[in-house]
N, C-alpha and C. Protein backbone atom coordinates (compact mmCIF):
# COMPACT_ATOMS: atom_id res chain seq x y z
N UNK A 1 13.39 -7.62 11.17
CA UNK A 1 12.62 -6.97 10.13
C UNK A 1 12.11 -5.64 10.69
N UNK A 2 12.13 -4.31 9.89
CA UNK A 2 12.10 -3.19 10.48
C UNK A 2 10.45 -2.80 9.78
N UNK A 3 10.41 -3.25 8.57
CA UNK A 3 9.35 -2.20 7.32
C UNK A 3 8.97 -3.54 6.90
N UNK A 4 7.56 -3.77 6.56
CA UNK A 4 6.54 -5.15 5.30
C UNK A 4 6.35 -3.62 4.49
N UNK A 5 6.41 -3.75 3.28
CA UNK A 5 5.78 -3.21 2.09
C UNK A 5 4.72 -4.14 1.73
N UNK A 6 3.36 -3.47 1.64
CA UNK A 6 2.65 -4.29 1.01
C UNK A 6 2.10 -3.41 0.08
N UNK A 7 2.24 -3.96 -1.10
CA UNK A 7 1.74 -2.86 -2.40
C UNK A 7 0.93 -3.71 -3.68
N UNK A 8 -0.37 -2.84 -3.80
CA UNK A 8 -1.18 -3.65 -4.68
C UNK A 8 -2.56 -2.26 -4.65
N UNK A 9 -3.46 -2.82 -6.33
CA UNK A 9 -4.40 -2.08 -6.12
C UNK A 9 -5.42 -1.39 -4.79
N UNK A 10 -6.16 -0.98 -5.22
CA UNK A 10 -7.80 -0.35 -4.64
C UNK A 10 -8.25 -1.84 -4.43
N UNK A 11 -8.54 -2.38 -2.96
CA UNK A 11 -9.32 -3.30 -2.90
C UNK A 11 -8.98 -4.51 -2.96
N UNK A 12 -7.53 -4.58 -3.01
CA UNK A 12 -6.75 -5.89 -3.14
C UNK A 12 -6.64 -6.51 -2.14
N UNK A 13 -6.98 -6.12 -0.61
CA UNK A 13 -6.95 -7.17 0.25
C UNK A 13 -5.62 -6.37 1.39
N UNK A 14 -4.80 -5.43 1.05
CA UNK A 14 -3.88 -4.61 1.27
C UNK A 14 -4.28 -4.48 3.28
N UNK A 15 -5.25 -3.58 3.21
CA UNK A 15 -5.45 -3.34 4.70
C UNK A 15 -5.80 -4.68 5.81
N UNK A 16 -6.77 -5.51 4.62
CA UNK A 16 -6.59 -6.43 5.46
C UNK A 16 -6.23 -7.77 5.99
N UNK A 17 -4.49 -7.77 5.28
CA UNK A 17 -3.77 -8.69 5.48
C UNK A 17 -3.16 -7.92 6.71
N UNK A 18 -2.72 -6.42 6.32
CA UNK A 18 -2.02 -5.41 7.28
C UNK A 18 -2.49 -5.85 9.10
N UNK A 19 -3.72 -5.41 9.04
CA UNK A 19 -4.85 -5.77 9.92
C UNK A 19 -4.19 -7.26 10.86
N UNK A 20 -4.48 -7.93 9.56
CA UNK A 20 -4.07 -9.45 10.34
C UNK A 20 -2.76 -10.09 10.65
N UNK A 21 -1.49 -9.05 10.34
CA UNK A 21 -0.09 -9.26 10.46
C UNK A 21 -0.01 -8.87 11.99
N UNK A 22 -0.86 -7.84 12.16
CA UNK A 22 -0.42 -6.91 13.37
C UNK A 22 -0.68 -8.21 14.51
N UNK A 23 -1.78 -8.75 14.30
CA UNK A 23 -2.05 -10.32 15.13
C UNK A 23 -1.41 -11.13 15.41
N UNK A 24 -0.91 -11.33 14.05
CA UNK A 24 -0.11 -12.58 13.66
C UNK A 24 1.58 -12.42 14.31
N UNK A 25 1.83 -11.35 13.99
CA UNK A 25 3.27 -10.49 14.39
C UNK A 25 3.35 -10.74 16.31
N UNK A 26 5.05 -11.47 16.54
CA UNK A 26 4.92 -11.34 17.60
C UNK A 26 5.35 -10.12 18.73
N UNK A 27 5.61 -8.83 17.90
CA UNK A 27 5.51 -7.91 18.64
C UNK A 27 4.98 -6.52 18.07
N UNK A 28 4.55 -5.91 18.01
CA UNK A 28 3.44 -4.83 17.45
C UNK A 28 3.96 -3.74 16.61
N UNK A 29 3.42 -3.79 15.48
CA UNK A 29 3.49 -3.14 14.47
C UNK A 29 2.80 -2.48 13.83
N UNK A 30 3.33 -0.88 13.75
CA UNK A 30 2.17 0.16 13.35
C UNK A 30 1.70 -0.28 11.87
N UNK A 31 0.64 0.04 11.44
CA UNK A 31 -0.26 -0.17 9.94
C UNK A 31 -0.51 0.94 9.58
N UNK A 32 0.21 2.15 8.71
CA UNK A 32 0.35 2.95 7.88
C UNK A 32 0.52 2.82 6.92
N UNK A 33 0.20 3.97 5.88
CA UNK A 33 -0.24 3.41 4.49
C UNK A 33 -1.01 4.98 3.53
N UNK A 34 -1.11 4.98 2.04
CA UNK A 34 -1.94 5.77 1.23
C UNK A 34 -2.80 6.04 2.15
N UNK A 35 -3.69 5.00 2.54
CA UNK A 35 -4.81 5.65 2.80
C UNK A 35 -5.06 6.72 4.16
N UNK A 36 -4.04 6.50 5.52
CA UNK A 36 -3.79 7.18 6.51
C UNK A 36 -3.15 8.63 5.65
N UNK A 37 -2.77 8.48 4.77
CA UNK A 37 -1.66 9.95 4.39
C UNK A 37 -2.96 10.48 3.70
N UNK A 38 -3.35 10.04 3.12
CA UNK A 38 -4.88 10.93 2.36
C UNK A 38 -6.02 11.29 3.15
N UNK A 39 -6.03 11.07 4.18
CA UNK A 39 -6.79 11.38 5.72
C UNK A 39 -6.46 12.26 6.20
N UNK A 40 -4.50 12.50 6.19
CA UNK A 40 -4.24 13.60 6.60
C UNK A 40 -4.68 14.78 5.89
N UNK A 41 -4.87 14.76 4.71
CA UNK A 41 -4.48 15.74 4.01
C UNK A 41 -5.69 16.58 4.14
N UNK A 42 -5.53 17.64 3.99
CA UNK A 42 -6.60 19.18 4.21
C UNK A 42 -7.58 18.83 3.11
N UNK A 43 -9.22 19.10 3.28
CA UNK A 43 -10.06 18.74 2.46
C UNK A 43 -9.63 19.40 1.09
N UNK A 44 -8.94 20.83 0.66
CA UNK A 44 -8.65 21.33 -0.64
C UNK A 44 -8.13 20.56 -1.30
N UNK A 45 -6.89 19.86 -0.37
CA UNK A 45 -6.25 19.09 -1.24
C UNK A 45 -6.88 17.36 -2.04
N UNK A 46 -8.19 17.37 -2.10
CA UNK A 46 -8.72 16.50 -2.38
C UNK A 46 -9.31 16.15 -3.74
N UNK A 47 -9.63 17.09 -4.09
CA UNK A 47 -10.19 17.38 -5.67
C UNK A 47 -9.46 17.51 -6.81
N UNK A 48 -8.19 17.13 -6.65
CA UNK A 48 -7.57 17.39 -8.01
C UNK A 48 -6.46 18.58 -7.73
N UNK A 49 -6.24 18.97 -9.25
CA UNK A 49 -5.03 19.88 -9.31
C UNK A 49 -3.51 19.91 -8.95
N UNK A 50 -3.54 20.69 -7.36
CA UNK A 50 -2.42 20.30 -6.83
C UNK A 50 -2.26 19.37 -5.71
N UNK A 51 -3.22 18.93 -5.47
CA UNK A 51 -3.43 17.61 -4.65
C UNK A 51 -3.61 16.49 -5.08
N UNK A 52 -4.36 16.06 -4.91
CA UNK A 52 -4.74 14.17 -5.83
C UNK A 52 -6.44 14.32 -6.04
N UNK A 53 -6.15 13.51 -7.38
CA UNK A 53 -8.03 13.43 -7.71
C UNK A 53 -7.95 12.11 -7.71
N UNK A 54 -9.57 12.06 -8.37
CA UNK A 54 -10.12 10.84 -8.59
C UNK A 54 -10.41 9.66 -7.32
N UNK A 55 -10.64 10.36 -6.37
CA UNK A 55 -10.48 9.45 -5.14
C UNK A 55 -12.18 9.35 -4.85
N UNK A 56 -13.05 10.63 -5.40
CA UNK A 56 -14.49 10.52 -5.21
C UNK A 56 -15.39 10.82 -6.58
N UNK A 57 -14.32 10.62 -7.89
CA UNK A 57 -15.35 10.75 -8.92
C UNK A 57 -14.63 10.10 -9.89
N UNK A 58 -15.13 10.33 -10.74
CA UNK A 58 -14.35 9.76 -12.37
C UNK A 58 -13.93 8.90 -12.53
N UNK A 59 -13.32 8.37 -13.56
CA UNK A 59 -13.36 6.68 -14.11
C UNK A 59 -12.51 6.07 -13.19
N UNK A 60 -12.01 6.28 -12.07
CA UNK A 60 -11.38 5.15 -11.09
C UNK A 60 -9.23 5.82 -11.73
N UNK A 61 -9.09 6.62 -12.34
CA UNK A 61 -8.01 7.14 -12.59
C UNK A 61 -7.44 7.97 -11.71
N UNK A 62 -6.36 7.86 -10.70
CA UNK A 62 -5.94 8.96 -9.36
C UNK A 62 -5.47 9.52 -10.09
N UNK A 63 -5.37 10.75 -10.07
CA UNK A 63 -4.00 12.08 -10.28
C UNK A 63 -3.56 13.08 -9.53
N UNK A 64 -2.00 13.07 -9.62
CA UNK A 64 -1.72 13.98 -8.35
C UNK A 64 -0.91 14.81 -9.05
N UNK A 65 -0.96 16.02 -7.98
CA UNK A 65 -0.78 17.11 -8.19
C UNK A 65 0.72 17.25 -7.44
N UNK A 66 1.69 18.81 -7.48
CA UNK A 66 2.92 18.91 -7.08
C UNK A 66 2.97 19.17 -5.19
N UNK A 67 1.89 19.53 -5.03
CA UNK A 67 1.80 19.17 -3.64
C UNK A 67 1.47 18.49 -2.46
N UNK A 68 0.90 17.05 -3.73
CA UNK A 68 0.50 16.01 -3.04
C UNK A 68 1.76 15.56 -2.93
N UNK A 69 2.62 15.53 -4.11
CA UNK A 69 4.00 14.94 -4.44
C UNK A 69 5.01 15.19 -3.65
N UNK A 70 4.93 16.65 -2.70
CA UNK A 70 5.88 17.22 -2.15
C UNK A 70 5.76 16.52 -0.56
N UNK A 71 4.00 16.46 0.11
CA UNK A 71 3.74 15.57 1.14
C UNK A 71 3.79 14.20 1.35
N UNK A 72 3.63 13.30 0.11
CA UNK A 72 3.80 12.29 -0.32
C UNK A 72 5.26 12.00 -0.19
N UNK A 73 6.04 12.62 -0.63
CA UNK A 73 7.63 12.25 -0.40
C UNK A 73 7.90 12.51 1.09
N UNK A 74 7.68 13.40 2.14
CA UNK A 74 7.66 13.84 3.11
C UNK A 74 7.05 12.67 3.86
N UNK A 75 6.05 12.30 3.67
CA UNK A 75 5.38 11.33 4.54
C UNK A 75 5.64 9.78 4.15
N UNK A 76 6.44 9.77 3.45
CA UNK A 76 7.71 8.58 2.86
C UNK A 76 8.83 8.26 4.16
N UNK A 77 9.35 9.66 4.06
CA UNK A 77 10.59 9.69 4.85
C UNK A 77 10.06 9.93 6.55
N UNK A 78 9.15 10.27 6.97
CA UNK A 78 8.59 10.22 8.19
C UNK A 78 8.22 8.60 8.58
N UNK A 79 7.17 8.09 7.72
CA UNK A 79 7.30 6.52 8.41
C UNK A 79 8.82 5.85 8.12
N UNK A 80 9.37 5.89 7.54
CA UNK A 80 10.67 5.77 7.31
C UNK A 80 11.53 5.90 8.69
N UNK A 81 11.48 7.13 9.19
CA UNK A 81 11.86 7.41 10.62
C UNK A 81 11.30 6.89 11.79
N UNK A 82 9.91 6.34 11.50
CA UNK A 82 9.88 5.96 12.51
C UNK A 82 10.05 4.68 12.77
N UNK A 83 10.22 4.41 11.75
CA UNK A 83 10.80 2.31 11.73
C UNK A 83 12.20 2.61 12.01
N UNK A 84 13.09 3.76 11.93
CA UNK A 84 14.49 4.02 12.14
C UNK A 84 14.48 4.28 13.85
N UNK A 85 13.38 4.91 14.86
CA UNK A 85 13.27 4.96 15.49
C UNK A 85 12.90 3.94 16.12
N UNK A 86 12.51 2.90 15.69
CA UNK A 86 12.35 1.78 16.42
C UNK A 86 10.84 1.15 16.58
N UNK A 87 10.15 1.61 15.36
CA UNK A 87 8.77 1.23 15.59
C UNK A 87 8.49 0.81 14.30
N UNK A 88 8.25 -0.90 14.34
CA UNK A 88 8.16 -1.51 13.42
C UNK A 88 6.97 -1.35 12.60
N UNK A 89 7.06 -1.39 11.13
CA UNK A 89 5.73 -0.58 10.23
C UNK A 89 5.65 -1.29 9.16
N UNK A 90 4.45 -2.01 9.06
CA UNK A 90 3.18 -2.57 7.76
C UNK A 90 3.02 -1.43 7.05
N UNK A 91 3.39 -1.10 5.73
CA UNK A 91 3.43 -0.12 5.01
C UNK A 91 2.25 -0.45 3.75
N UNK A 92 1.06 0.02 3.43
CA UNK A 92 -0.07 -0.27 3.14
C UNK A 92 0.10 0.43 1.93
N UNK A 93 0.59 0.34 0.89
CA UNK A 93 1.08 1.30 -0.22
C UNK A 93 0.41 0.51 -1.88
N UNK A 94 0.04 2.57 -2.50
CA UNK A 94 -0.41 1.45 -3.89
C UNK A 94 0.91 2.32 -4.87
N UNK A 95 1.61 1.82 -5.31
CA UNK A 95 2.68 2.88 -6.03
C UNK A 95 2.23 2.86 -7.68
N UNK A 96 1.53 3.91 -7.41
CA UNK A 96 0.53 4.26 -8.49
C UNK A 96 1.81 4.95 -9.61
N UNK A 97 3.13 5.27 -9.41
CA UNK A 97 4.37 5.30 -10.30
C UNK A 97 4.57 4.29 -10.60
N UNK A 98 4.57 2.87 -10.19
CA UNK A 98 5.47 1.39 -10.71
C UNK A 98 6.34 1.56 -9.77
N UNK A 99 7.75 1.53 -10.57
CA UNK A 99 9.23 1.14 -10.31
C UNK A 99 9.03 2.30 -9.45
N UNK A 100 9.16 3.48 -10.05
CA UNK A 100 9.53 4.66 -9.86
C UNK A 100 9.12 4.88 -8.23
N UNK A 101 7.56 4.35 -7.90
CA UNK A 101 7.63 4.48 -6.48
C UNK A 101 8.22 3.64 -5.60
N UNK A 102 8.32 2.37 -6.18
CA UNK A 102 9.27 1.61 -5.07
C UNK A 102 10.92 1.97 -4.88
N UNK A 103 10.73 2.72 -6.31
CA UNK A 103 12.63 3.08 -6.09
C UNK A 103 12.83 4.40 -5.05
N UNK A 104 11.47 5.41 -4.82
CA UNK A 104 11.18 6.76 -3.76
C UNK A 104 11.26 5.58 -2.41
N UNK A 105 10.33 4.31 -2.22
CA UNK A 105 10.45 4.39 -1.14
C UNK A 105 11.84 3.28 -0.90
N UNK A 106 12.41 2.87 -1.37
CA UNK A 106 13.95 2.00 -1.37
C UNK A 106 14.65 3.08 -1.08
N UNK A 107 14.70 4.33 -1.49
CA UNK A 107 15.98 5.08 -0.60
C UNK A 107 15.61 5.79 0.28
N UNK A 108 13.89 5.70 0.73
CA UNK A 108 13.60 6.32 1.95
C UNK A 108 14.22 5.34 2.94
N UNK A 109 13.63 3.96 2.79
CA UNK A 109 13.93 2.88 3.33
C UNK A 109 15.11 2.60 3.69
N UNK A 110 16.49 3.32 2.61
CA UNK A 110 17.92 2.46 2.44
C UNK A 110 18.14 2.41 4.15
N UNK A 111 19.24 1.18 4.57
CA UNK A 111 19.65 0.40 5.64
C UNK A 111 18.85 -0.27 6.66
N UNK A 112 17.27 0.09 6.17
CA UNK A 112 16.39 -0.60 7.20
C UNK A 112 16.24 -2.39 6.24
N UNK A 113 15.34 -3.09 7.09
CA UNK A 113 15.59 -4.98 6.60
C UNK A 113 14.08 -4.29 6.64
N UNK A 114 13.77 -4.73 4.97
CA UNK A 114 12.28 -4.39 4.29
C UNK A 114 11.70 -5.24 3.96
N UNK A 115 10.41 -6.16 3.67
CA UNK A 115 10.30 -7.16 3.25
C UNK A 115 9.09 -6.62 1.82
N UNK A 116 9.48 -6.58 0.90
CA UNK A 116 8.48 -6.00 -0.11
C UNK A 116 7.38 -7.04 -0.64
N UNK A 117 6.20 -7.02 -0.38
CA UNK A 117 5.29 -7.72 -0.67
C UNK A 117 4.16 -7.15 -1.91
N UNK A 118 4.50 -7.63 -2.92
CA UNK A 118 2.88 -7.45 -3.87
C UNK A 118 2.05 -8.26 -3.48
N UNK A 119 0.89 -7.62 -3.15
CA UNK A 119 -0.42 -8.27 -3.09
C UNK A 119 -1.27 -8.05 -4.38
N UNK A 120 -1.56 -8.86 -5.15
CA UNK A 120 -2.08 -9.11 -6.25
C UNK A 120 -3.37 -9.78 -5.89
N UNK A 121 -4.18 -9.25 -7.07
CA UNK A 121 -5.81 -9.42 -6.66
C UNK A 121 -6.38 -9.45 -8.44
N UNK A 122 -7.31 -10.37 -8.77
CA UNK A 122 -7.97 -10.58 -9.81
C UNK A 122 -8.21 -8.85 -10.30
N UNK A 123 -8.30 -8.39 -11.25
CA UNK A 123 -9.17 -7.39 -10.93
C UNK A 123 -10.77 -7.55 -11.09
N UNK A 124 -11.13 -8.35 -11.64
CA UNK A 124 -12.81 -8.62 -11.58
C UNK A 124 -13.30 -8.82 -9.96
N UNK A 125 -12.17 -9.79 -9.44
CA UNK A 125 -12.47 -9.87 -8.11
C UNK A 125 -12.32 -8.22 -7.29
N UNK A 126 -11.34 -7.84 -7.73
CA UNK A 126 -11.53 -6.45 -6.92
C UNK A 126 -12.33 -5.54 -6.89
N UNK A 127 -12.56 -5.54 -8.25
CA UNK A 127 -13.74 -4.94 -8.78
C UNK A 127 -15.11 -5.05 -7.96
N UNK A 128 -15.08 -6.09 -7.37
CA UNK A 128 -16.79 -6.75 -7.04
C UNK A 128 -15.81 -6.57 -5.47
N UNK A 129 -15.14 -6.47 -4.71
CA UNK A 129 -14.79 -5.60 -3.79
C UNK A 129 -15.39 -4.42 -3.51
N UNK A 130 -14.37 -3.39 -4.78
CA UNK A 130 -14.57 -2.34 -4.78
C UNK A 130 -16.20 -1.51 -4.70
N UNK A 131 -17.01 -2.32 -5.68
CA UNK A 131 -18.51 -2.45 -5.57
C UNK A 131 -18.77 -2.85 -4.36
N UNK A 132 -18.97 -3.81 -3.36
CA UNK A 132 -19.30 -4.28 -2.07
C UNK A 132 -19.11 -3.17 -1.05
N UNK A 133 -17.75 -2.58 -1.29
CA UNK A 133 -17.34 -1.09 -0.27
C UNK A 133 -18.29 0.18 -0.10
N UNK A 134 -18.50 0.78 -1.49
CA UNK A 134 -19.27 1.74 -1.57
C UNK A 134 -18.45 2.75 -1.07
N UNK A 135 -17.27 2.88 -1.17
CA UNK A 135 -16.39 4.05 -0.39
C UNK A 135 -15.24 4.27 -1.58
N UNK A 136 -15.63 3.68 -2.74
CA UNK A 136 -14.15 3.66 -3.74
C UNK A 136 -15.31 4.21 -5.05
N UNK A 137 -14.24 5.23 -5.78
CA UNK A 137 -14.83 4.73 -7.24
C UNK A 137 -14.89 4.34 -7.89
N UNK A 138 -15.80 3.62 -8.65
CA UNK A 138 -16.00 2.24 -9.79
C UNK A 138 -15.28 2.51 -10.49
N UNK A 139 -14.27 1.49 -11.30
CA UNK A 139 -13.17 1.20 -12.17
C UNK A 139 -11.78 1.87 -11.86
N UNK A 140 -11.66 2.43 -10.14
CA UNK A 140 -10.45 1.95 -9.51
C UNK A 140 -9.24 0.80 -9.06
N UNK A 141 -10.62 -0.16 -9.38
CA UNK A 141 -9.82 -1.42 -8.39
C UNK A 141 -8.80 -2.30 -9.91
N UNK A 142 -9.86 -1.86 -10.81
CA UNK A 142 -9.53 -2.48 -11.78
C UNK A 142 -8.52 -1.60 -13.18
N UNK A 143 -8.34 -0.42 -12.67
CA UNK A 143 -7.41 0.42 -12.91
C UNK A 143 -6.00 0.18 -12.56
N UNK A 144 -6.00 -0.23 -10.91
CA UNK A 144 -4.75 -0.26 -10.46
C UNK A 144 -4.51 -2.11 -10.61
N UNK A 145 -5.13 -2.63 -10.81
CA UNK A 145 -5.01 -4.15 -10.63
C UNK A 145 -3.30 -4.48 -10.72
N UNK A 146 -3.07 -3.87 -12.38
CA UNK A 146 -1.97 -4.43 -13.02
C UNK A 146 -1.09 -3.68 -12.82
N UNK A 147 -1.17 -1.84 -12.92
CA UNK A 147 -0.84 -0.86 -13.23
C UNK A 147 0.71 -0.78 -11.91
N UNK A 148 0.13 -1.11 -10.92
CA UNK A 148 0.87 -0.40 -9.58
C UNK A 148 2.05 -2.26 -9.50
N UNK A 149 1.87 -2.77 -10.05
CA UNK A 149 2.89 -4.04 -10.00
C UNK A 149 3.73 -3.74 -11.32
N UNK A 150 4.09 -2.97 -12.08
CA UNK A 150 4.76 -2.62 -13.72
C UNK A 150 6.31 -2.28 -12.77
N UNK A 151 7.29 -3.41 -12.82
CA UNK A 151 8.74 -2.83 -12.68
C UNK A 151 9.09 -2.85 -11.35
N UNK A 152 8.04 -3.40 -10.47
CA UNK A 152 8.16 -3.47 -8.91
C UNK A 152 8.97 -4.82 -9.17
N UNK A 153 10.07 -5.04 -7.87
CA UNK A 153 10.29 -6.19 -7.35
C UNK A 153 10.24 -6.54 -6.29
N UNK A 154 9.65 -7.68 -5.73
CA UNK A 154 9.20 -8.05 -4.77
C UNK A 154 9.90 -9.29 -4.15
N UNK A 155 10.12 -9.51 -2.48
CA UNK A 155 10.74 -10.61 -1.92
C UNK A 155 9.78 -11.82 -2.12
N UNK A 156 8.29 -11.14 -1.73
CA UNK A 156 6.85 -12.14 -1.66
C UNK A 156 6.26 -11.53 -2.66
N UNK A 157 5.07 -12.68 -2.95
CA UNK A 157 3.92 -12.34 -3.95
C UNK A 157 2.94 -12.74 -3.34
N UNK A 158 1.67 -12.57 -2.87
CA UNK A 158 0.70 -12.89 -2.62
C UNK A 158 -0.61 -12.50 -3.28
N UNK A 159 -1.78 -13.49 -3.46
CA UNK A 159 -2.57 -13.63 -4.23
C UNK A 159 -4.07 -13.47 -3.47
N UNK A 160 -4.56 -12.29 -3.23
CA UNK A 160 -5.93 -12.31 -2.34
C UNK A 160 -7.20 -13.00 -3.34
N UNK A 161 -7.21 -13.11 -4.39
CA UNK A 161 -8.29 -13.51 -5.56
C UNK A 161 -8.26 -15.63 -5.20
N UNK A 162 -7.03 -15.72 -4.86
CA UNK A 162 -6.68 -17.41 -4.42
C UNK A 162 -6.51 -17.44 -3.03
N UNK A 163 -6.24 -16.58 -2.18
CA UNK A 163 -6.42 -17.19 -1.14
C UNK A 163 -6.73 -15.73 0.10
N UNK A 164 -7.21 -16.52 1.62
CA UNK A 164 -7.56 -15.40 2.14
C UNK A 164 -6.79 -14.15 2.87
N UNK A 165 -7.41 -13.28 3.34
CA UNK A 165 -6.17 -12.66 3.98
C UNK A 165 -5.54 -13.33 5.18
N UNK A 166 -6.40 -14.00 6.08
CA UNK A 166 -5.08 -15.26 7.11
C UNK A 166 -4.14 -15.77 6.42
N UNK A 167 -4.65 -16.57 5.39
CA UNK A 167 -3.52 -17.11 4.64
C UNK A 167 -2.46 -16.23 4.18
N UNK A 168 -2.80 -15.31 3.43
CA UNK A 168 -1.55 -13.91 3.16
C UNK A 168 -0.94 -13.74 4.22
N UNK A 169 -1.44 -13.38 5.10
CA UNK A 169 -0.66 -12.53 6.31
C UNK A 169 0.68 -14.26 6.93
N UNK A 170 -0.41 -15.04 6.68
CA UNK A 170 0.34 -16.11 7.66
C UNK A 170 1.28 -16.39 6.86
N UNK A 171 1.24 -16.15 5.86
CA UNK A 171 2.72 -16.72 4.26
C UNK A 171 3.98 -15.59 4.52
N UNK A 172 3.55 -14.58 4.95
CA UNK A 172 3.82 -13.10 5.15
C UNK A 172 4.36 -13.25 6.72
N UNK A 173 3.72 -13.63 7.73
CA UNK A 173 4.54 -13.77 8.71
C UNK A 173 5.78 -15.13 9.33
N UNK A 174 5.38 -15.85 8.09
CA UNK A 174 6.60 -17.06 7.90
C UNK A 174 7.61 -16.52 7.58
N UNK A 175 7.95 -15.78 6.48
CA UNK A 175 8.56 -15.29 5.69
C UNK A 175 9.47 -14.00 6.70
N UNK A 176 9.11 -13.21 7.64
CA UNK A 176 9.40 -12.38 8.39
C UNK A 176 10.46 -13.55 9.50
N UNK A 177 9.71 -14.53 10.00
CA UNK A 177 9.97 -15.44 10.77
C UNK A 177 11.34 -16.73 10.10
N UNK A 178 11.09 -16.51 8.77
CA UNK A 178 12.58 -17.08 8.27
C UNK A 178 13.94 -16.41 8.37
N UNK A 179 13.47 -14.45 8.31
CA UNK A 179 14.93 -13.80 8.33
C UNK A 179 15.31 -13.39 9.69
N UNK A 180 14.87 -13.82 10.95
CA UNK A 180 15.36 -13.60 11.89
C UNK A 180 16.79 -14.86 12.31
């Protein structure tokens, strides 16, 4: 196994199943993801326009701009390379497109062994996450709940609202541990 996709809302449990794979995993695997690529990005590009909004205000709705889109594809094909290079990668992703982003990162991905995981989360439960954090904005979690799973297909499904993230990660590292 080269790439885990794990893709699901704001607050779904995403980082920290990631977190607990890297444990669980018997040899070490980087945890990259949305939220490392939006860290990178230059404070301008934060507010909207041609970067991405909604990450520190407004009804919990992201929107991106043509040059988030242009780094965003770029920083697709970079972790991409480096799982081609030989460094195995927990991919922490919310594909706020649907299909459309899993189909950007399937041909970043093409010839690597991917294991695509939705992590699915109540959204009430995320919601009362997202509230507990204090680092998200209210009616994000419950924005993306449904939104970022529309047309995705997935090898795994996992459920953070039913069970914990050990349990995810450990369903998640069986599953890695069957295709060898």
């Amino acid at each position: 196994m080269d790439v885990i996709v794990l893709n699901g809302g704001s607050s779904s449990g995403k980082s920290s199943i990631a977190r607990r794979l890297q444990e669980l995993l018997p040899e070490p695997w980087l945890h990259l993801g949305a939220d490392t690529m939006v860290s990178a990005l230059p404070p301008w590009l934060l507010g909207g326009g041609e970067g991405i909004g909604g990450l520190d205000d407004g009804d919990g709705t992201v929107a991106v701009g043509p040059v988030f889109v242009r780094l965003d594809a770029a920083w697709t094909l970079g972790v991409a390379a480096m799982a081609r290079a030989g460094a195995p990668v927990v991919v922490d992703e919310v594909f706020l497109g649907g299909a459309a982003s899993q189909q950007r990162w399937r041909a970043a991905l093409d010839g690597l062994d991917v294991l695509w995981v939705g992590v699915r989360c109540d959204p009430a439960v995320a919601a009362a996450r997202e509230a507990a954090r204090g680092d998200r904005v209210a009616g994000m979690a419950a924005a993306q709940a449904s939104l970022v799973h529309e047309g995705v297909a997935y090898d795994l499904v996992v459920d953070t609202s039913r069970a914990s993230a050990d349990e995810c990660a450990a369903a998640i590292r069986a599953r890695v541990a069957a295709t060898r």
